[in-house]
N, C-alpha and C. Protein backbone atom coordinates (compact mmCIF):
# COMPACT_ATOMS: atom_id res chain seq x y z
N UNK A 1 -16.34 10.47 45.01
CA UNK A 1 -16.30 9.10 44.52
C UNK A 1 -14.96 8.49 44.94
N UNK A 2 -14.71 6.87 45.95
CA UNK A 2 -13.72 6.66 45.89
C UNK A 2 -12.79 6.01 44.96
N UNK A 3 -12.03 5.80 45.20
CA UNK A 3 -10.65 5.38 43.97
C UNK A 3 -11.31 3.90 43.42
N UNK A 4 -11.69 3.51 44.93
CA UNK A 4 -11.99 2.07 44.15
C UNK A 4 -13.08 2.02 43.29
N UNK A 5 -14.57 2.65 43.48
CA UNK A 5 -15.35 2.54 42.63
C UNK A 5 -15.05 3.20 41.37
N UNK A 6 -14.66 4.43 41.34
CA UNK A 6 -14.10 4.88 40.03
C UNK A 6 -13.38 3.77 38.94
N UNK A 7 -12.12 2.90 39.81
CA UNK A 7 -11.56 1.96 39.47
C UNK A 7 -12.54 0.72 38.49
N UNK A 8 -13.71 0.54 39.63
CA UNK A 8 -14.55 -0.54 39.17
C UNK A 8 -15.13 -0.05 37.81
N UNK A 9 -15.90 1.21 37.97
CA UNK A 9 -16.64 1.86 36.46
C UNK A 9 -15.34 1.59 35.52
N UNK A 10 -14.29 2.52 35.75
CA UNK A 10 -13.56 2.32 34.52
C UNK A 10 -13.29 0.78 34.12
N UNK A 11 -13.14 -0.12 34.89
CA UNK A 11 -12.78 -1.62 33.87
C UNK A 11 -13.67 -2.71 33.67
N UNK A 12 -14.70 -1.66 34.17
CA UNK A 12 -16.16 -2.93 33.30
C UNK A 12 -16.82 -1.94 32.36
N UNK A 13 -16.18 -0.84 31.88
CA UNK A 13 -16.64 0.10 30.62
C UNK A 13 -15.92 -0.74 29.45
N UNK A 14 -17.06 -0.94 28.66
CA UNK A 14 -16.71 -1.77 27.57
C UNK A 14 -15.36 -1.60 27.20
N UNK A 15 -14.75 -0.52 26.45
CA UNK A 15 -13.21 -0.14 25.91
C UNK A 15 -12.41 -0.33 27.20
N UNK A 16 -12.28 -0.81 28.09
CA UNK A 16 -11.54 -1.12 29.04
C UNK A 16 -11.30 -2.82 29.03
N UNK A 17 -12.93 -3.10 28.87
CA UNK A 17 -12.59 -4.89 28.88
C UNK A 17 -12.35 -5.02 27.30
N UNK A 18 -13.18 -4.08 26.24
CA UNK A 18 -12.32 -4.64 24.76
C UNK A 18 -10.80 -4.98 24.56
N UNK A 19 -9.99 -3.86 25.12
CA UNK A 19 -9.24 -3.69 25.16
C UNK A 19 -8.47 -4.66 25.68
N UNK A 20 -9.24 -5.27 27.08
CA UNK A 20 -7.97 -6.47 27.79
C UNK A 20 -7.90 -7.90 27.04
N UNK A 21 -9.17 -7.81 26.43
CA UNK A 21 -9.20 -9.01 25.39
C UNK A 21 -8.44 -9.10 23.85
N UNK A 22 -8.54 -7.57 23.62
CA UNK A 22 -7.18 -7.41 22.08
C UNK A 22 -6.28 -8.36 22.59
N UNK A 23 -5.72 -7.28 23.42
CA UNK A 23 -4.57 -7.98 24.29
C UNK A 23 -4.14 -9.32 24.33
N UNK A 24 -5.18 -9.86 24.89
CA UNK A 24 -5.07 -11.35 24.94
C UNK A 24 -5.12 -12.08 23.83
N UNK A 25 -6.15 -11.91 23.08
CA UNK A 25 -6.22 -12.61 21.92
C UNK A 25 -4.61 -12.43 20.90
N UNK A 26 -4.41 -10.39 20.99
CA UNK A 26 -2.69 -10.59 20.26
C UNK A 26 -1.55 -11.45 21.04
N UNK A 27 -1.51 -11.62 21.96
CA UNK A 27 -0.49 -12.56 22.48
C UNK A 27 -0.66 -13.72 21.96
N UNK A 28 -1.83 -14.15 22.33
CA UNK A 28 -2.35 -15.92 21.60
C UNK A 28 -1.85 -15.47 20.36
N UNK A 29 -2.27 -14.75 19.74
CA UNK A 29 -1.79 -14.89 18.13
C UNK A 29 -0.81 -14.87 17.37
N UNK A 30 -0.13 -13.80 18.28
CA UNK A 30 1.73 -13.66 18.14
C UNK A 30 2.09 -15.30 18.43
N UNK A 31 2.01 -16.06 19.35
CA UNK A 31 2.39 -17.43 19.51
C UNK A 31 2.22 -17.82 18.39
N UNK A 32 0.71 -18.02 18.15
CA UNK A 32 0.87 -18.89 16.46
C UNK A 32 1.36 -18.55 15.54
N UNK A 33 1.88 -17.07 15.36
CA UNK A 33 2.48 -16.82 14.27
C UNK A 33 3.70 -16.79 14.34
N UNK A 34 4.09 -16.59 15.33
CA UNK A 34 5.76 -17.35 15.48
C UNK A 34 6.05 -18.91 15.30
N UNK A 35 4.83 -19.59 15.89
CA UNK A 35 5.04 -21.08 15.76
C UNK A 35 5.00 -21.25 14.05
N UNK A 36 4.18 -20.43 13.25
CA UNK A 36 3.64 -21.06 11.84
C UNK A 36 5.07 -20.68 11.19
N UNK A 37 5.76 -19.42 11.98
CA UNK A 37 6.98 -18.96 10.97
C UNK A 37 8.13 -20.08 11.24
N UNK A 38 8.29 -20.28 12.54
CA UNK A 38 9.66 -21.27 12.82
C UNK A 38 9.29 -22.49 12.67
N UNK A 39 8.16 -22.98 12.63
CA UNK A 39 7.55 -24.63 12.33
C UNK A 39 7.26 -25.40 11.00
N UNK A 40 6.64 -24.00 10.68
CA UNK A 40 6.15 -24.16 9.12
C UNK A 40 6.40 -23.78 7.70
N UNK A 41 6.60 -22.38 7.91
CA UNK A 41 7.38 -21.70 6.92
C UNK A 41 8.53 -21.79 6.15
N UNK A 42 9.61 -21.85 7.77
CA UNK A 42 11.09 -21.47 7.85
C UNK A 42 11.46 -23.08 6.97
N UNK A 43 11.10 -23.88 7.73
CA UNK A 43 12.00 -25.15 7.85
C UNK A 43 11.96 -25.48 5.87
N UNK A 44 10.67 -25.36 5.40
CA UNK A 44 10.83 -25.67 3.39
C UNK A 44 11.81 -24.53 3.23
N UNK A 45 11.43 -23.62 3.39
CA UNK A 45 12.32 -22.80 2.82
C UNK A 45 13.81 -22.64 2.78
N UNK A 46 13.89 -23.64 4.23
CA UNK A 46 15.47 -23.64 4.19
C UNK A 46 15.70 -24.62 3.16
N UNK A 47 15.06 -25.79 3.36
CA UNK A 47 14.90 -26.96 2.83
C UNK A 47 15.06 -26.59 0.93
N UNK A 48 14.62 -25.76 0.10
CA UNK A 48 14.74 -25.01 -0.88
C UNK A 48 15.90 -24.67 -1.00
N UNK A 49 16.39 -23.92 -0.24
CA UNK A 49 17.58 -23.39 -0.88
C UNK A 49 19.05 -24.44 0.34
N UNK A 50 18.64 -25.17 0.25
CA UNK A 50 19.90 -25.99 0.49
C UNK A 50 20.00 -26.92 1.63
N UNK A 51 18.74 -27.18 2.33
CA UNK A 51 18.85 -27.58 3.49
C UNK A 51 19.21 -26.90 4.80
N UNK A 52 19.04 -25.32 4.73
CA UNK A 52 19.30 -24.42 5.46
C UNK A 52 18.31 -24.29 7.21
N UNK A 53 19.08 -24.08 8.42
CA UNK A 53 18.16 -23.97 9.23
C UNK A 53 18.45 -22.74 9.66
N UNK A 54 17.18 -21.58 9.70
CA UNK A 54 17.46 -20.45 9.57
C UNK A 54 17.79 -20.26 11.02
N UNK A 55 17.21 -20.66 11.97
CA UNK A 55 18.02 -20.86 13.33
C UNK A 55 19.48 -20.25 13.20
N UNK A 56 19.75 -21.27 12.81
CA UNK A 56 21.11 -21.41 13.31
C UNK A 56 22.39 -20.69 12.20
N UNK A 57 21.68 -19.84 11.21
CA UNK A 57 22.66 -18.90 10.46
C UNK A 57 22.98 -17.64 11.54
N UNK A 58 24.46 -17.15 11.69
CA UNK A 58 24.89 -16.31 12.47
C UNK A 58 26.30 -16.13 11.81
N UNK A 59 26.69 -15.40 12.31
CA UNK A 59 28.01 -14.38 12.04
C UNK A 59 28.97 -14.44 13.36
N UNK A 60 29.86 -14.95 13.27
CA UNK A 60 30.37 -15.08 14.63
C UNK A 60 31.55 -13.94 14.68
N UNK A 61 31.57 -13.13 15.28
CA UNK A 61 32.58 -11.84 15.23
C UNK A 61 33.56 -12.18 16.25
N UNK A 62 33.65 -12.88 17.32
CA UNK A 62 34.37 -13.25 18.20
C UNK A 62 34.18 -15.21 18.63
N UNK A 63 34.85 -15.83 18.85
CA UNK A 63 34.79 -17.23 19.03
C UNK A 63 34.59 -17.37 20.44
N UNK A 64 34.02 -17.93 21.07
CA UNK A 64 33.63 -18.59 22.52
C UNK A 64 34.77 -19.08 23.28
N UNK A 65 35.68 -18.62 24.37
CA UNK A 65 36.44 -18.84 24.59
C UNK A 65 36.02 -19.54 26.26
N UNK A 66 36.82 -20.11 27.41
CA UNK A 66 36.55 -20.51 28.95
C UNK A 66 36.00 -19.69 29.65
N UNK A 67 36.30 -18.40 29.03
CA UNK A 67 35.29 -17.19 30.24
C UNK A 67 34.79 -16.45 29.58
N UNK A 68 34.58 -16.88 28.39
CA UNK A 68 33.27 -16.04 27.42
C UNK A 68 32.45 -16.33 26.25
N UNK A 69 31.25 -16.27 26.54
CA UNK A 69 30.95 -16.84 25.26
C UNK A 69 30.70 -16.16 23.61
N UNK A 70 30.71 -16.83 22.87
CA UNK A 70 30.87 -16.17 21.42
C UNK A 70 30.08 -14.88 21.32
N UNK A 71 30.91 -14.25 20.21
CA UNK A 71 30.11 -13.07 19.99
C UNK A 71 29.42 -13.20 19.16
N UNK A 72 28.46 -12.61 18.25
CA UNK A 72 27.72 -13.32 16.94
C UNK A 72 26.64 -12.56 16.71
N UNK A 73 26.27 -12.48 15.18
CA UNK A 73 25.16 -11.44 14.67
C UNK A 73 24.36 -12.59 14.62
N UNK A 74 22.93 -12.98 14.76
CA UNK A 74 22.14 -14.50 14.53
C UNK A 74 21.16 -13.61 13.54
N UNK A 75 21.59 -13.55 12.42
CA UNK A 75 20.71 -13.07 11.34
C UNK A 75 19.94 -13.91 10.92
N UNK A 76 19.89 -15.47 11.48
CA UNK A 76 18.70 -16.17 10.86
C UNK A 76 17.78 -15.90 11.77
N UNK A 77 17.83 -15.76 13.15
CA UNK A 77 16.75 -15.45 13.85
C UNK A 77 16.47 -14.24 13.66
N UNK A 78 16.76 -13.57 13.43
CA UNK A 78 16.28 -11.75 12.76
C UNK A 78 15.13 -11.66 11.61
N UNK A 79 15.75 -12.83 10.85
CA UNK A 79 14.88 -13.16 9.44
C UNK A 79 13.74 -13.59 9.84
N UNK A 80 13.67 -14.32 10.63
CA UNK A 80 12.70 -15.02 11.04
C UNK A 80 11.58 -14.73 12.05
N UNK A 81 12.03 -13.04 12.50
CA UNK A 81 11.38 -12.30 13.54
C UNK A 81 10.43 -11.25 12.21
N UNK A 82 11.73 -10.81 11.58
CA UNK A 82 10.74 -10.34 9.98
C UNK A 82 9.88 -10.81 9.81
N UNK A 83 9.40 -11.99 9.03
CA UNK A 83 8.43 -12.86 8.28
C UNK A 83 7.62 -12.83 9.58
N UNK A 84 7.61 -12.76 11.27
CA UNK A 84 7.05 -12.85 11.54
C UNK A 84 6.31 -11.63 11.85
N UNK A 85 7.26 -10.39 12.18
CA UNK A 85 6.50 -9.28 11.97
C UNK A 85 5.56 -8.92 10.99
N UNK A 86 6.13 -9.35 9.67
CA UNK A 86 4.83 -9.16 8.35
C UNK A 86 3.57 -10.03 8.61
N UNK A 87 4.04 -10.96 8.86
CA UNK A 87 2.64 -11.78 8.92
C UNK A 87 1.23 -10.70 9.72
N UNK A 88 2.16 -10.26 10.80
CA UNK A 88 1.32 -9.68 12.37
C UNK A 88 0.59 -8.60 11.30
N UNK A 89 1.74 -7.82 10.57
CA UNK A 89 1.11 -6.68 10.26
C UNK A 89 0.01 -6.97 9.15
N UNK A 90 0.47 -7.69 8.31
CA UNK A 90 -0.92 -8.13 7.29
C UNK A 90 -1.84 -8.54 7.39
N UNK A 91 -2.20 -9.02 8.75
CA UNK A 91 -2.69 -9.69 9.88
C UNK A 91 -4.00 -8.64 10.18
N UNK A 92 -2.92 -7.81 10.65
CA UNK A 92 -3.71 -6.75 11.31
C UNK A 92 -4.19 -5.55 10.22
N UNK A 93 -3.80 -5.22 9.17
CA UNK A 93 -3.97 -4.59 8.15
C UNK A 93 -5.11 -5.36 7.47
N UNK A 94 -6.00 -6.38 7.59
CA UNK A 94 -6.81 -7.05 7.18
C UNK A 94 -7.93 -7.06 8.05
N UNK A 95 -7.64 -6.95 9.13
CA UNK A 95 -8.61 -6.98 10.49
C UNK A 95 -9.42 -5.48 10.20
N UNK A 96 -8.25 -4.01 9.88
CA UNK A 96 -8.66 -3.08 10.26
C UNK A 96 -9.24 -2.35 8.65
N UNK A 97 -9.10 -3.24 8.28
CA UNK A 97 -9.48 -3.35 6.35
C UNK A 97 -11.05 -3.63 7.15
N UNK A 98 -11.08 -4.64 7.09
CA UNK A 98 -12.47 -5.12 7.33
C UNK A 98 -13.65 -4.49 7.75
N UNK A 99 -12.66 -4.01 9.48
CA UNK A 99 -13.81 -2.98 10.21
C UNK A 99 -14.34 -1.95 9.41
N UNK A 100 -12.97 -1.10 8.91
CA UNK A 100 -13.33 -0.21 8.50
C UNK A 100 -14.28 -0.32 7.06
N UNK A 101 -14.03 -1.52 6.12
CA UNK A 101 -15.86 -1.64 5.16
C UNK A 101 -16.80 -1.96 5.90
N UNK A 102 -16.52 -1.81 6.98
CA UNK A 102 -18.02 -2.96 8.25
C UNK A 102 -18.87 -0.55 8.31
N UNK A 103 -17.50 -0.42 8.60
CA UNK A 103 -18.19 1.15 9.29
C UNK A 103 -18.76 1.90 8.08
N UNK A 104 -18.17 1.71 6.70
CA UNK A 104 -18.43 2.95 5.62
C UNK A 104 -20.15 2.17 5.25
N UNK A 105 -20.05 0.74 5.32
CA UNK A 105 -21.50 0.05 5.22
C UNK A 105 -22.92 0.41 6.15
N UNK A 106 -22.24 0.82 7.23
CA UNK A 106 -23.42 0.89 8.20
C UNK A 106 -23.80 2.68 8.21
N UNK A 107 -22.49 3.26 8.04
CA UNK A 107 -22.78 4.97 8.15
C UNK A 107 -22.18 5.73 7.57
């Protein structure tokens, strides 16, 4: 069998194209859930506790000088990679919730 047809069977076998579509669909989704965290979320919440833009909270350990620029911890964007990691995972912890009552239902 050559490489290429082997090639062909393997990526029109269903778990080959399921798979390229997870994919796709998690990227699309990571977008929106970054957009819902920095668009939607973030901005009341700063807005709550003081008018805060979580952006732009950082730690500057060194100052920006002519031939370098600042040094700096950006812990609001860290925070904001959090909330978005949870989202993904509860996300996905709901998806695989699901399947799995879809499977104990059928067998």
């Amino acid at each position: 069998m050559s490489i290429v047809k082997e090639f062909r069977e393997f990526a029109v076998k269903g778990n080959a194209v399921d798979m390229a579509v997870g994919i796709i669909i998690g990227a699309a989704f990571g977008k929106i859930v970054s957009s819902l965290v920095s668009d939607v979320i973030m901005p009341p919440v700063g807005l709550l506790i003081g008018g805060v833009d979580f952006k732009n909270l950082k730690l500057i350990l060194k100052a920006a000088t002519v031939d370098a620029p600042e040094v700096a911890l950006n812990y609001g964007l860290f925070i904001n990679n959090v909330i978005d990691f949870l989202i993904v995972a509860f996300a996905i912890f709901l998806v695989v919730k699901g399947v799995n009552s879809l499977k104990k239902t059928k067998g």
